[in-house]
Protein backbone atom coordinates (compact mmCIF):
# COMPACT_ATOMS: atom_id res chain seq x y z
CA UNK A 1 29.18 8.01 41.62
CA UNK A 2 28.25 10.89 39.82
CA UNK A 3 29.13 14.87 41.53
CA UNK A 4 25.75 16.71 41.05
CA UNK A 5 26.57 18.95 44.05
CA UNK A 6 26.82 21.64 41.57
CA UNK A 7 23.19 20.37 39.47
CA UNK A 8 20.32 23.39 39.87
CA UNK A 9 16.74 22.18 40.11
CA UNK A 10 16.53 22.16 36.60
CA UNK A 11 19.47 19.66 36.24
CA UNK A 12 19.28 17.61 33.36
CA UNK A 13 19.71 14.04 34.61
CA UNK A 14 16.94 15.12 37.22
CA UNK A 15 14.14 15.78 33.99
CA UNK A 16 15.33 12.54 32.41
CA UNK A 17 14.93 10.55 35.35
CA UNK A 18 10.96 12.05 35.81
CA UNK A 19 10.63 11.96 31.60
CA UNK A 20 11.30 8.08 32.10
CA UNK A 21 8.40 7.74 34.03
CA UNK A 22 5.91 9.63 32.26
CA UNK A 23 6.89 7.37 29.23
CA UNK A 24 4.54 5.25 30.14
CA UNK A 25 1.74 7.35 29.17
CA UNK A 26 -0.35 7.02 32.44
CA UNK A 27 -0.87 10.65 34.39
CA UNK A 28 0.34 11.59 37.48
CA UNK A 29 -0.28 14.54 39.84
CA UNK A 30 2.85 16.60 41.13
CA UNK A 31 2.66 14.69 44.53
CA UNK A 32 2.46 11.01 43.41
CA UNK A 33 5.58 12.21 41.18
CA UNK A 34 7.11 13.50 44.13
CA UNK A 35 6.10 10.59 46.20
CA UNK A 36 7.72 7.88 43.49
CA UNK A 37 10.98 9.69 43.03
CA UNK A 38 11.29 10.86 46.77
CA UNK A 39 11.69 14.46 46.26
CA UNK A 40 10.21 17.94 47.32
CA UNK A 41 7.72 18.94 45.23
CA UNK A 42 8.69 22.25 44.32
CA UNK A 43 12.03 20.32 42.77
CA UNK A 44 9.35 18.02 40.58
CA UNK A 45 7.75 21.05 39.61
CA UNK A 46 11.07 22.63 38.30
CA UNK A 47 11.79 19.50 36.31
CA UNK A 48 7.91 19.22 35.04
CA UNK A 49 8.85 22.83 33.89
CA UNK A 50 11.95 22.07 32.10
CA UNK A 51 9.99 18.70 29.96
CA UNK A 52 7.20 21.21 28.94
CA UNK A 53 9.36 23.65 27.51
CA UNK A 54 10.84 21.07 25.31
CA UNK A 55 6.87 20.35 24.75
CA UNK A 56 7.40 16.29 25.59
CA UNK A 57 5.00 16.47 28.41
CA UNK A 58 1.93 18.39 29.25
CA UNK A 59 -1.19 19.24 31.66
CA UNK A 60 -4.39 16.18 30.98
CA UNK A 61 -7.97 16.12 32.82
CA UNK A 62 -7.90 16.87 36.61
CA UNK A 63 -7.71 13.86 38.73
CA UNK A 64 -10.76 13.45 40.47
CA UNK A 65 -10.64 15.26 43.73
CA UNK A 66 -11.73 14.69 47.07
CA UNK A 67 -12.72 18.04 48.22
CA UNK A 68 -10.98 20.86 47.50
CA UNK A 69 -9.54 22.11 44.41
CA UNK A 70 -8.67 19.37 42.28
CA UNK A 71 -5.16 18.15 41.63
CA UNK A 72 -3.79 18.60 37.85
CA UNK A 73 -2.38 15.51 36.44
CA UNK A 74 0.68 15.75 34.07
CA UNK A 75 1.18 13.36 31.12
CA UNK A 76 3.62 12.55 27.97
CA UNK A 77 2.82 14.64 25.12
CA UNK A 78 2.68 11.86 22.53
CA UNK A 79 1.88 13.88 19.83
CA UNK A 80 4.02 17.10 20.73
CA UNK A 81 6.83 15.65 18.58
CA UNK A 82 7.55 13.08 15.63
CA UNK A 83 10.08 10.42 15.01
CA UNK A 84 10.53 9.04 11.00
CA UNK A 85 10.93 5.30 10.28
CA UNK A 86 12.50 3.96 7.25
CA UNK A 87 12.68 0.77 5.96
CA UNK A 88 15.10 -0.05 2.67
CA UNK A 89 14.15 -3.49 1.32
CA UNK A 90 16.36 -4.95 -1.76
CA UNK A 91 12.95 -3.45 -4.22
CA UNK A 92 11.16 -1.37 -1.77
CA UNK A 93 11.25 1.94 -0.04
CA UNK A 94 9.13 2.97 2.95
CA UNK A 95 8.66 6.03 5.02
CA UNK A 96 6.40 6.79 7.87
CA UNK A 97 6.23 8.98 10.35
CA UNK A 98 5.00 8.20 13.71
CA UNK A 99 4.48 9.74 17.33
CA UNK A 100 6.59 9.43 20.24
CA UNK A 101 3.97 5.87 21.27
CA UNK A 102 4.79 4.51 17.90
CA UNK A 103 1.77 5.36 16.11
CA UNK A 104 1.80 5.83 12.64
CA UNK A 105 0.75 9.10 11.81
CA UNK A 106 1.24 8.99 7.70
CA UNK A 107 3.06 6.50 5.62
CA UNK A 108 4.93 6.16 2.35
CA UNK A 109 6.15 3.49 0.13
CA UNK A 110 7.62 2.98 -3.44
CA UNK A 111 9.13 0.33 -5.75
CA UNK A 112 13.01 1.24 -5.81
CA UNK A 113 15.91 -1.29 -6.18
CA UNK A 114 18.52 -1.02 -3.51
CA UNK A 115 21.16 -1.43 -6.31
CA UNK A 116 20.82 2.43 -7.42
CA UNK A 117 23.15 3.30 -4.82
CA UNK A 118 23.12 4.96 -1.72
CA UNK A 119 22.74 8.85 -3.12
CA UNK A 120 19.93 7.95 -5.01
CA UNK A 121 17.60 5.74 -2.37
CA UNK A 122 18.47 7.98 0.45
CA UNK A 123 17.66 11.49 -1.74
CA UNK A 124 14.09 9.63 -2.27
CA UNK A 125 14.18 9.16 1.51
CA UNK A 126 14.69 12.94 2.14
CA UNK A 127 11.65 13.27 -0.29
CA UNK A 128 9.38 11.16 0.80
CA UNK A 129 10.30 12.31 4.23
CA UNK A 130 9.65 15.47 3.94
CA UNK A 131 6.33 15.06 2.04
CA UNK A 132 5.06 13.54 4.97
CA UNK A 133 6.53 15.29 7.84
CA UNK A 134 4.33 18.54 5.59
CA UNK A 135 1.68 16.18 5.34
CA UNK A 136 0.99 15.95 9.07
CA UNK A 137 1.93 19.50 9.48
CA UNK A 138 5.15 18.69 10.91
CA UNK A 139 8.81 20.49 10.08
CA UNK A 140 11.97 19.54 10.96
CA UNK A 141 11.61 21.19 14.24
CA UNK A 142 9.32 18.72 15.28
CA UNK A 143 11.10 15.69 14.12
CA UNK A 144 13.39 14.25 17.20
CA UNK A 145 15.54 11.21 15.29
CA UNK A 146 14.92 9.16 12.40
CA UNK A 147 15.60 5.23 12.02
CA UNK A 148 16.29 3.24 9.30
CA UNK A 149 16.90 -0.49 8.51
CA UNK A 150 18.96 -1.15 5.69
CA UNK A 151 18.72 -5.42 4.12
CA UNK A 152 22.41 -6.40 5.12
CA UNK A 153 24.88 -6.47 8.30
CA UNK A 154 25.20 -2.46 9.66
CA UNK A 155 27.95 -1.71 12.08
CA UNK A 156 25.43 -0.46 14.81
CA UNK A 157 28.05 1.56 16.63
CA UNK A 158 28.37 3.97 12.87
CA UNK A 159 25.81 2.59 11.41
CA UNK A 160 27.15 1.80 8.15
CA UNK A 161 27.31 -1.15 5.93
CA UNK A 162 29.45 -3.60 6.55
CA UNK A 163 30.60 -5.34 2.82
CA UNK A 164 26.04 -5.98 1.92
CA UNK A 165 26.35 -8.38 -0.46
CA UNK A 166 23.22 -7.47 -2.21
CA UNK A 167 23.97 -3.83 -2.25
CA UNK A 168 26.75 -2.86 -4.23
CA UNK A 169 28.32 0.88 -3.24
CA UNK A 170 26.89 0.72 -0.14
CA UNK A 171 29.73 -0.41 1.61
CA UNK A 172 30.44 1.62 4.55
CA UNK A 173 28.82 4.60 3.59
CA UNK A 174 28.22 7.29 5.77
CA UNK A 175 24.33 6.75 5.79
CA UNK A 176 23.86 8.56 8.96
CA UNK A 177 25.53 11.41 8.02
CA UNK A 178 23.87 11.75 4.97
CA UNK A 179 20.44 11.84 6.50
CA UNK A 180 21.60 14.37 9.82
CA UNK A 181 22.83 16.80 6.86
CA UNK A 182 19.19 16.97 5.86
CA UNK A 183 16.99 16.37 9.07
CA UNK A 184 19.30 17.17 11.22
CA UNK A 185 18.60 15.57 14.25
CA UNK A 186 20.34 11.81 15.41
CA UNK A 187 19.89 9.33 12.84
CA UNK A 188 20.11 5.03 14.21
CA UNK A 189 20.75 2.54 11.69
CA UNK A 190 20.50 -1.19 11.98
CA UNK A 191 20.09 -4.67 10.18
CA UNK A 192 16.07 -4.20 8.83
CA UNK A 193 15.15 -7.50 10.36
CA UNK A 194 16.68 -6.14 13.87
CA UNK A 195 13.76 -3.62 13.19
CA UNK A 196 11.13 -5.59 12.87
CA UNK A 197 11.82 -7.91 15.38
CA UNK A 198 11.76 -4.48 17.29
CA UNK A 199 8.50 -3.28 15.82
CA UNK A 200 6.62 -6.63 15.65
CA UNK A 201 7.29 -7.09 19.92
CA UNK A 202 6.48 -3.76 20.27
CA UNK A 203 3.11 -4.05 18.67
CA UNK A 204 2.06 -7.54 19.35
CA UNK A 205 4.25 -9.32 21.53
CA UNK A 206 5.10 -6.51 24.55
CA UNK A 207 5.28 -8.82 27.44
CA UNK A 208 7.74 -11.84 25.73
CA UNK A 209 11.09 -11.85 26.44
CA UNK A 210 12.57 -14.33 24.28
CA UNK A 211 11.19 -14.25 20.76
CA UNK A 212 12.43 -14.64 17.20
CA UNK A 213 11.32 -12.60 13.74
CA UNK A 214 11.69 -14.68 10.49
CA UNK A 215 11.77 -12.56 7.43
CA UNK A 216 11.61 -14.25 4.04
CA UNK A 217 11.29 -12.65 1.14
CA UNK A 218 14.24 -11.89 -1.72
CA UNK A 219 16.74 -12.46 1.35
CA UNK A 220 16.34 -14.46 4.34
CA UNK A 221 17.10 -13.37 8.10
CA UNK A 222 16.01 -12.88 11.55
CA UNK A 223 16.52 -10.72 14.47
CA UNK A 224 16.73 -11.93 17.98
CA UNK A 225 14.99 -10.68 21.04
CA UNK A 226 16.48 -12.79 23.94
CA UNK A 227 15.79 -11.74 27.84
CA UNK A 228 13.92 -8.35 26.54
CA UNK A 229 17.11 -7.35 24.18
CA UNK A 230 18.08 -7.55 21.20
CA UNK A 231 21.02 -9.25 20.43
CA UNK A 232 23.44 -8.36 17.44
CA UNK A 233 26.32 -10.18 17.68
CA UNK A 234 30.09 -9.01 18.21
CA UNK A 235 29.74 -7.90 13.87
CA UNK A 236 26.62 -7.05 13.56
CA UNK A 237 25.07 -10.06 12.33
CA UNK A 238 23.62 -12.26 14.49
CA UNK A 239 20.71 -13.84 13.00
CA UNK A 240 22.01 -14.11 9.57
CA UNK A 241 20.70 -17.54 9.00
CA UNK A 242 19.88 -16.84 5.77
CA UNK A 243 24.01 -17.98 5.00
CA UNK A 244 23.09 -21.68 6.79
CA UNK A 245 23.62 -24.38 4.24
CA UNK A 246 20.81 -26.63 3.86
CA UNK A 247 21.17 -30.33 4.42
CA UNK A 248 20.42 -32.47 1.32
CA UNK A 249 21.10 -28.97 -1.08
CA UNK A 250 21.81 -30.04 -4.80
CA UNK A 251 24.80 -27.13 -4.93
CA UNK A 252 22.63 -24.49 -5.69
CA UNK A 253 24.65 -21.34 -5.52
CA UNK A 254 24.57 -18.33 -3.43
CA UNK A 255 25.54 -14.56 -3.87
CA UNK A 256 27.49 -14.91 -0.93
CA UNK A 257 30.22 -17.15 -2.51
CA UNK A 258 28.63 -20.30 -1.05
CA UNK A 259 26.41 -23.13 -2.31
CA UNK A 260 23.09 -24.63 -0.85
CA UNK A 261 22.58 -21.33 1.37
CA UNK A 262 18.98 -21.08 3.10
CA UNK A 263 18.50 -17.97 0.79
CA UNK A 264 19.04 -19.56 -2.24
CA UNK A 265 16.99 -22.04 -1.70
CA UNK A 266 13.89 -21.19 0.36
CA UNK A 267 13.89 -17.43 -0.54
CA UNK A 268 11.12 -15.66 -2.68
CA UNK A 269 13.25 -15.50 -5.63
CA UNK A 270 14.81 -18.80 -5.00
CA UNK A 271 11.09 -20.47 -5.57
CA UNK A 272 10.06 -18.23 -8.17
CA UNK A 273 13.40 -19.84 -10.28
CA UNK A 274 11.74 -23.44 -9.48
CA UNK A 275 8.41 -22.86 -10.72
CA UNK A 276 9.78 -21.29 -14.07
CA UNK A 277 11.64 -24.43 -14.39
CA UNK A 278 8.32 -26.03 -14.44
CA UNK A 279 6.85 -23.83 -16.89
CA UNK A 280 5.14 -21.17 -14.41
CA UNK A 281 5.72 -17.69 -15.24
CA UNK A 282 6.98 -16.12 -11.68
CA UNK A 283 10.07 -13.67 -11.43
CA UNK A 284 9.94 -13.04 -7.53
CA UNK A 285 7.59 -13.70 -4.50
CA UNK A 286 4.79 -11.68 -5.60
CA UNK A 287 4.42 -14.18 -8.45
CA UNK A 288 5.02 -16.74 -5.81
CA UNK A 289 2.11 -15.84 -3.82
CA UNK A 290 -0.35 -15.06 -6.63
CA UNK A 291 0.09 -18.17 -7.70
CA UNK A 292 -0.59 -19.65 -4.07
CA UNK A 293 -3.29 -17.66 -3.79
CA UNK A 294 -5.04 -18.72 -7.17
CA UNK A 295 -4.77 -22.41 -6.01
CA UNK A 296 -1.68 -23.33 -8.22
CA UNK A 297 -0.73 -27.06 -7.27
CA UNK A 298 2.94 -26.40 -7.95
CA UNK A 299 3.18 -23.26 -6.52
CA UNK A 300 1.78 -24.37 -3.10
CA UNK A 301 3.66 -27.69 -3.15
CA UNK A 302 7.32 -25.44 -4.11
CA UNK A 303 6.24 -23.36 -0.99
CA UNK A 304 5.15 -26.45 1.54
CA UNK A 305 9.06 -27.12 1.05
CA UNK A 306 10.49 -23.95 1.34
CA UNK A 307 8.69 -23.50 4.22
CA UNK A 308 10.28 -27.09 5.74
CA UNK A 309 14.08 -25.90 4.55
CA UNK A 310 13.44 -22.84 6.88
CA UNK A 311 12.36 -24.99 9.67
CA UNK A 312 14.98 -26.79 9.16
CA UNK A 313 17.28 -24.22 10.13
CA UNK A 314 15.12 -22.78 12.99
CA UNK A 315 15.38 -26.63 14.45
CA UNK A 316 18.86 -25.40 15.35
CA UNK A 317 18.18 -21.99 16.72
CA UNK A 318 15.51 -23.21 18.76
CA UNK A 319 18.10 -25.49 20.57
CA UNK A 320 20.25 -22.39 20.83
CA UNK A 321 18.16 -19.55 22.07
CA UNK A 322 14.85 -21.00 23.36
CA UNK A 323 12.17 -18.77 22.06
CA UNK A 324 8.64 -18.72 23.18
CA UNK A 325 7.86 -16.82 20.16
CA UNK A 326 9.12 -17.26 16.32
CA UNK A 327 7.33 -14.86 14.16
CA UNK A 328 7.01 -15.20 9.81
CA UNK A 329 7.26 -12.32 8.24
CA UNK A 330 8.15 -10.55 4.62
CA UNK A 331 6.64 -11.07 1.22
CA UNK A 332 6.34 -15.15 1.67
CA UNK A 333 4.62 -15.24 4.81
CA UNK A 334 1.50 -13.72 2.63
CA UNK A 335 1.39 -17.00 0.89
CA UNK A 336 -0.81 -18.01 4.35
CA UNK A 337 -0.88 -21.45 5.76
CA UNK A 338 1.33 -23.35 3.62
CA UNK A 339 4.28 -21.56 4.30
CA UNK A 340 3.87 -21.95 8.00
CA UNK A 341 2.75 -25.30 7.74
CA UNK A 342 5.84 -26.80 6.14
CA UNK A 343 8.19 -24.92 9.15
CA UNK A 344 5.65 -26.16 11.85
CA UNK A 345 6.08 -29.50 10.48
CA UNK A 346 9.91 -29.76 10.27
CA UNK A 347 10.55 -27.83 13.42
CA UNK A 348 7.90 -30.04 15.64
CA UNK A 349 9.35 -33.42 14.41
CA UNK A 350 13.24 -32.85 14.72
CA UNK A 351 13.23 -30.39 17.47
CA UNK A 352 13.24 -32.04 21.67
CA UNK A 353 9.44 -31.40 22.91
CA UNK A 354 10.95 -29.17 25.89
CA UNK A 355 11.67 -26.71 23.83
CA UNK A 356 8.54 -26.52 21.97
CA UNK A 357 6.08 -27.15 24.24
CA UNK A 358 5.22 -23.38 24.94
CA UNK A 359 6.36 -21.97 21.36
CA UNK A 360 4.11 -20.40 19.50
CA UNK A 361 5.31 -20.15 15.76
CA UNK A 362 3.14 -17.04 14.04
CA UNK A 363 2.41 -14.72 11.21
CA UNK A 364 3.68 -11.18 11.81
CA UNK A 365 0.57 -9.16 13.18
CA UNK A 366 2.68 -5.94 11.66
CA UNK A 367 2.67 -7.43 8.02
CA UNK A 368 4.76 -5.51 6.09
CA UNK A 369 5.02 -2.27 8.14
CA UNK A 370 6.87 -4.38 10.33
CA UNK A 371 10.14 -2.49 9.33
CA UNK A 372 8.95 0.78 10.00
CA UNK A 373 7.57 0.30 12.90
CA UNK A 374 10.49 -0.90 14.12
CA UNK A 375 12.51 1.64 12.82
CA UNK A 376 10.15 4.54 14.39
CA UNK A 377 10.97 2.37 17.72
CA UNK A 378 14.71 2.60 17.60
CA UNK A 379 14.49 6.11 16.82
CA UNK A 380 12.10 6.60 19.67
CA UNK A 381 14.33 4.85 21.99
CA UNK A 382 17.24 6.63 21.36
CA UNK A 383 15.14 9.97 21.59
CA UNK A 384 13.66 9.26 24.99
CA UNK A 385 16.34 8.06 26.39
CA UNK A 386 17.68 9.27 29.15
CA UNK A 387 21.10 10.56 28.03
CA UNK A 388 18.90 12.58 24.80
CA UNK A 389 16.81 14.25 27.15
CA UNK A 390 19.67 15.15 29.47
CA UNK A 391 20.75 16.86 26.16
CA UNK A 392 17.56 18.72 25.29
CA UNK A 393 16.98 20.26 29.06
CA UNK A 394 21.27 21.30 28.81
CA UNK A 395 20.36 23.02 25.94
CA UNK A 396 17.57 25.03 27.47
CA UNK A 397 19.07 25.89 30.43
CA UNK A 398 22.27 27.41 27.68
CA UNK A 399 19.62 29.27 25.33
């Protein structure tokens, strides 16, 4: 048990305790507070004190009174301060910055190819990042943590790369540290399906505890939400399934080293290399789905199947985690129905009916600012969590 005979009213661990509350967004007078956490209310009103200097929470409408003068009602500040989201796809760059609900506030993306390095993406970061911190009339010294999702296992714990295989120099570099020498505030890395698994429950899917996000685009993966959390394995890469070997493969190979890998097979770019063999012209998935979309025979037929390989291998993670949920996202999950279809099809007939009798299998309702809303969620996490806003109220108290 912690000693906090020596903790003043304006004790840190006190504020955080109250802050978690208010996180909820609904207002409260100073005597419900005081009611719920069982303290005086001049000792709430100290710790009220302390979150409004640090501008997180804030006076709203009276409550509707009784008689008498009416009771103010105090509230989180969602707009008082900013968190930035960034997602790093294998082609793709995108910024936004969002308020402390998760509400995107102003966005960015560009075509960039995670293959220039880590310098070069993450300078365009700092760019773009700034742009639209000005753009919302925002500084630095509004900003309270930035997250990222990079395409490949991260080492959560430093949040660097751990050997990407479709990022070459990126392995374990410092890309935290790069980013706090700009923004300087705490920067959270993880896996960028992690993120939108985190961004698409947020958004869409706040009350299921158990629920799976599919991304499929030029890689494969998913990230796992089981009993509210998200799980990332003892390395970092739980959810890789993108590295399961199809049954029935022909010894296609993968970048990984392996043959007959989900990826190579059911990925954007994997299709986009059947079709050409057919005489299509289609270098990646936004061929892939243009093609879909116009009506092309071959093109829908090639996806039908890719979308049966990946239910293929979510037959097997059904049995393993039970989800109630598995949400499609990335590039190929704009190709519509016939994606879906073909992993419906292949997970209802080889999968026991007690484990799919409640599952829903879905398009993402985040399309493809899935990944930043995710990362704007782990960065709002870690900035409103209790042990940050201990922090921020120690440092007041030392100014």
């Amino acid at each position: 048990m912690s000693d906090i005979s020596n903790v003043s009213g304006l004790a840190s661990s006190g504020a955080s305790e109250l802050f978690q509350i208010l996180r909820d967004g609904k207002p409260r007078t100073r005597s419900e507070l005081a009611e719920q956490m069982g303290l005086a209310r001049s000792t709430v009103t100290l710790r009220i004190e302390a979150l409004m200097d640090l501008g997180l929470v804030g006076f709203v409408q009276d409550a509707v009174s009784t008689g008498g003068r009416p009771s103010s009602r105090i509230a989180l500040k969602a707009g008082s301060r900013v968190v930035m989201g960034v997602d790093i796809g294998a082609s793709h760059l995108q910024v936004a910055v969002t308020d402390l609900t998760g509400h995107l506030l102003s966005q960015s993306a560009r075509t960039m190819e995670i293959t220039l390095g880590p310098e070069t993406v993450l300078e365009a970061v700092v760019e773009i990042g700034s742009e639209l911190l000005a753009a919302t009339g925002r500084s630095t010294e509004d900003l309270l943590a930035v997250g990222i999702g990079l395409p490949g296992p991260v080492e959560h714990s430093t949040g660097r790369p751990i050997n990407p295989p479709i990022m070459p120099g990126w392995n374990a570099y410092n890309v935290p540290g790069f980013l706090q020498s700009r923004f300087h505030v705490p920067v959270l890395v993880d896996n960028d399906v992690n993120i939108m698994a985190l961004g698409e429950r947020n958004m869409a899917w706040p009350e299921v505890d158990d629920l799976l996000f599919v991304k499929v685009a030029t890689g494969i993966g998913s990230g796992i939400v089981s009993s509210g959390m998200l799980q990332r394995g003892a390395d970092g890469v739980a959810g890789d399934i993108g590295h399961i070997r199809v049954h029935g493969g022909t010894g296609v190979p993968c970048h990984c080293g392996n043959t007959d890998c989900l990826e190579a097979i059911a990925s954007g770019p994997a299709i986009a290399a059947k079709l050409r063999q057919r005489g299509l012209e289609a270098s990646g998935s936004e061929d892939v789905v243009a093609l879909v979309r116009a009506g092309n025979t071959e093109a829908i037929h090639a996806v039908r199947q890719a979308g049966r390989d990946v239910g293929d291998v979510l037959s097997a993670c059904i049995s393993l985690v039970n989800p109630s949920v598995i949400v499609i996202g990335g590039s190929m999950a704009l190709a519509g129905e016939h994606f879906i279809a073909g992993i419906r099809e292949t997970v209802y007939s080889r999968t026991i009916p007690l484990a799919t009798q409640h599952l829903q299998i879905v398009h993402s309702s985040s399309g493809l600012d899935a990944g930043v809303l995710g990362a704007s969620m782990l960065a709002i996490h870690h900035a409103m969590s209790p042990q940050r806003i201990d922090a921020m109220v120690s440092g007041l108290s030392n100014a």
